[in-house]
Protein backbone atom coordinates (compact mmCIF):
# COMPACT_ATOMS: atom_id res chain seq x y z
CA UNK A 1 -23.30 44.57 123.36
CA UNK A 2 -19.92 46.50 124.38
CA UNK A 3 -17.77 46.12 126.88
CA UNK A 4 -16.87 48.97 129.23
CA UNK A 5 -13.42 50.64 127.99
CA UNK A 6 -10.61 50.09 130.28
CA UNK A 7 -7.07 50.83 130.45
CA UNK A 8 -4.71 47.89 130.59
CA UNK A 9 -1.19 48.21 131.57
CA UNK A 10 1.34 46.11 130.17
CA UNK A 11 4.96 44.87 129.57
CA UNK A 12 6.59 44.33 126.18
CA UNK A 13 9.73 42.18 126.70
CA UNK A 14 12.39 40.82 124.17
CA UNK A 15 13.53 37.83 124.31
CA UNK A 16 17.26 36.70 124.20
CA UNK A 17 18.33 33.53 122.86
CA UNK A 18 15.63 32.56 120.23
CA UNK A 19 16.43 31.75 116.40
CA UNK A 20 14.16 34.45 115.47
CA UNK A 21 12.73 37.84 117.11
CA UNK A 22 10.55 37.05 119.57
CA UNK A 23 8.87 39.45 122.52
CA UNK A 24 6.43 38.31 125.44
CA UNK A 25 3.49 40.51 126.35
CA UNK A 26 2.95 40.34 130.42
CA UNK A 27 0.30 41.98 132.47
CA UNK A 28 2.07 43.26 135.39
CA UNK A 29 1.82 41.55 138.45
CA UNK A 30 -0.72 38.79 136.77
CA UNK A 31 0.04 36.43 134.14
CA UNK A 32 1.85 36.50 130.06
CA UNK A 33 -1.02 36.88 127.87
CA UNK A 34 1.39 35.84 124.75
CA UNK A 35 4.10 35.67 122.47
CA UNK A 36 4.92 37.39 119.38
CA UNK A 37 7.13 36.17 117.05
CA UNK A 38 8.44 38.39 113.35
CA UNK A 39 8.78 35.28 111.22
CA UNK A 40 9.09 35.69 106.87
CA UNK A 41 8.30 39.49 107.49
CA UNK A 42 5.13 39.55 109.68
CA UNK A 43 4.64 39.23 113.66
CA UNK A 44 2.92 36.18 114.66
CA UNK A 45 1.23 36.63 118.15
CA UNK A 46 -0.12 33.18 120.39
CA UNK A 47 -2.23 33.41 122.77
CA UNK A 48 -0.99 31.93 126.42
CA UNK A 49 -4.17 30.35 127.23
CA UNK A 50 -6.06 28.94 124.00
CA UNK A 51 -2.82 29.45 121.27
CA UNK A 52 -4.83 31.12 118.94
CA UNK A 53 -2.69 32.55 116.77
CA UNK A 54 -2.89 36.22 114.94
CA UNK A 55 -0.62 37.27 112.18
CA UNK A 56 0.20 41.09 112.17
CA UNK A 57 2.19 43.72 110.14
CA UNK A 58 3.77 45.35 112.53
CA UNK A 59 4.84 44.94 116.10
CA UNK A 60 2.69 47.81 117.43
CA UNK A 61 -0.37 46.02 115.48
CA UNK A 62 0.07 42.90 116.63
CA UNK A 63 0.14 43.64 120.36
CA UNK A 64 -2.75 45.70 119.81
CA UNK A 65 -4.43 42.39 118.40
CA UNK A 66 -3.15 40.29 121.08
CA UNK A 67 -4.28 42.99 123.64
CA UNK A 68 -8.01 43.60 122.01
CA UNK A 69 -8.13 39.21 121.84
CA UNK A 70 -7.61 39.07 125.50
CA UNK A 71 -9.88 41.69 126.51
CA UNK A 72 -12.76 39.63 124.43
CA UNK A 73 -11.89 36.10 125.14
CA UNK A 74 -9.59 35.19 127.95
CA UNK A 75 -10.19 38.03 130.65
């Protein structure tokens, strides 16, 4: 079975003061769904609620992963 398609808007933001890269991916005006991390060449995302974590080769990638794992799991 499929789910109906839907758009979902989001917000990518870096941030500051970590030991390694690390950006949060926010829903606006509802809740962080996770955190990616670029750590030894790949982007490790968590998951907020379960911290499941996904391992990526690219930033763009890996917030499409994070994005298609809430959409399944956690919505």
């Amino acid at each position: 079975m499929s789910k109906k398609l839907e758009n979902i808007s989001i917000e990518v933001n870096e941030l500051k003061g970590k030991s390694i890269p690390s950006w949060e991916v926010i829903i606006p005006n509802k809740k962080a769904i996770g955190i990616i991390e670029k750590v030894e060449g790949r982007y490790r995302a968590t998951t907020n609620k379960s911290n499941n974590v996904l391992f990526s080769k690219s930033l763009e990638s890996s917030i499409n992963d994070l994005l298609s794992y809430f959409a399944l799991h956690e919505k």
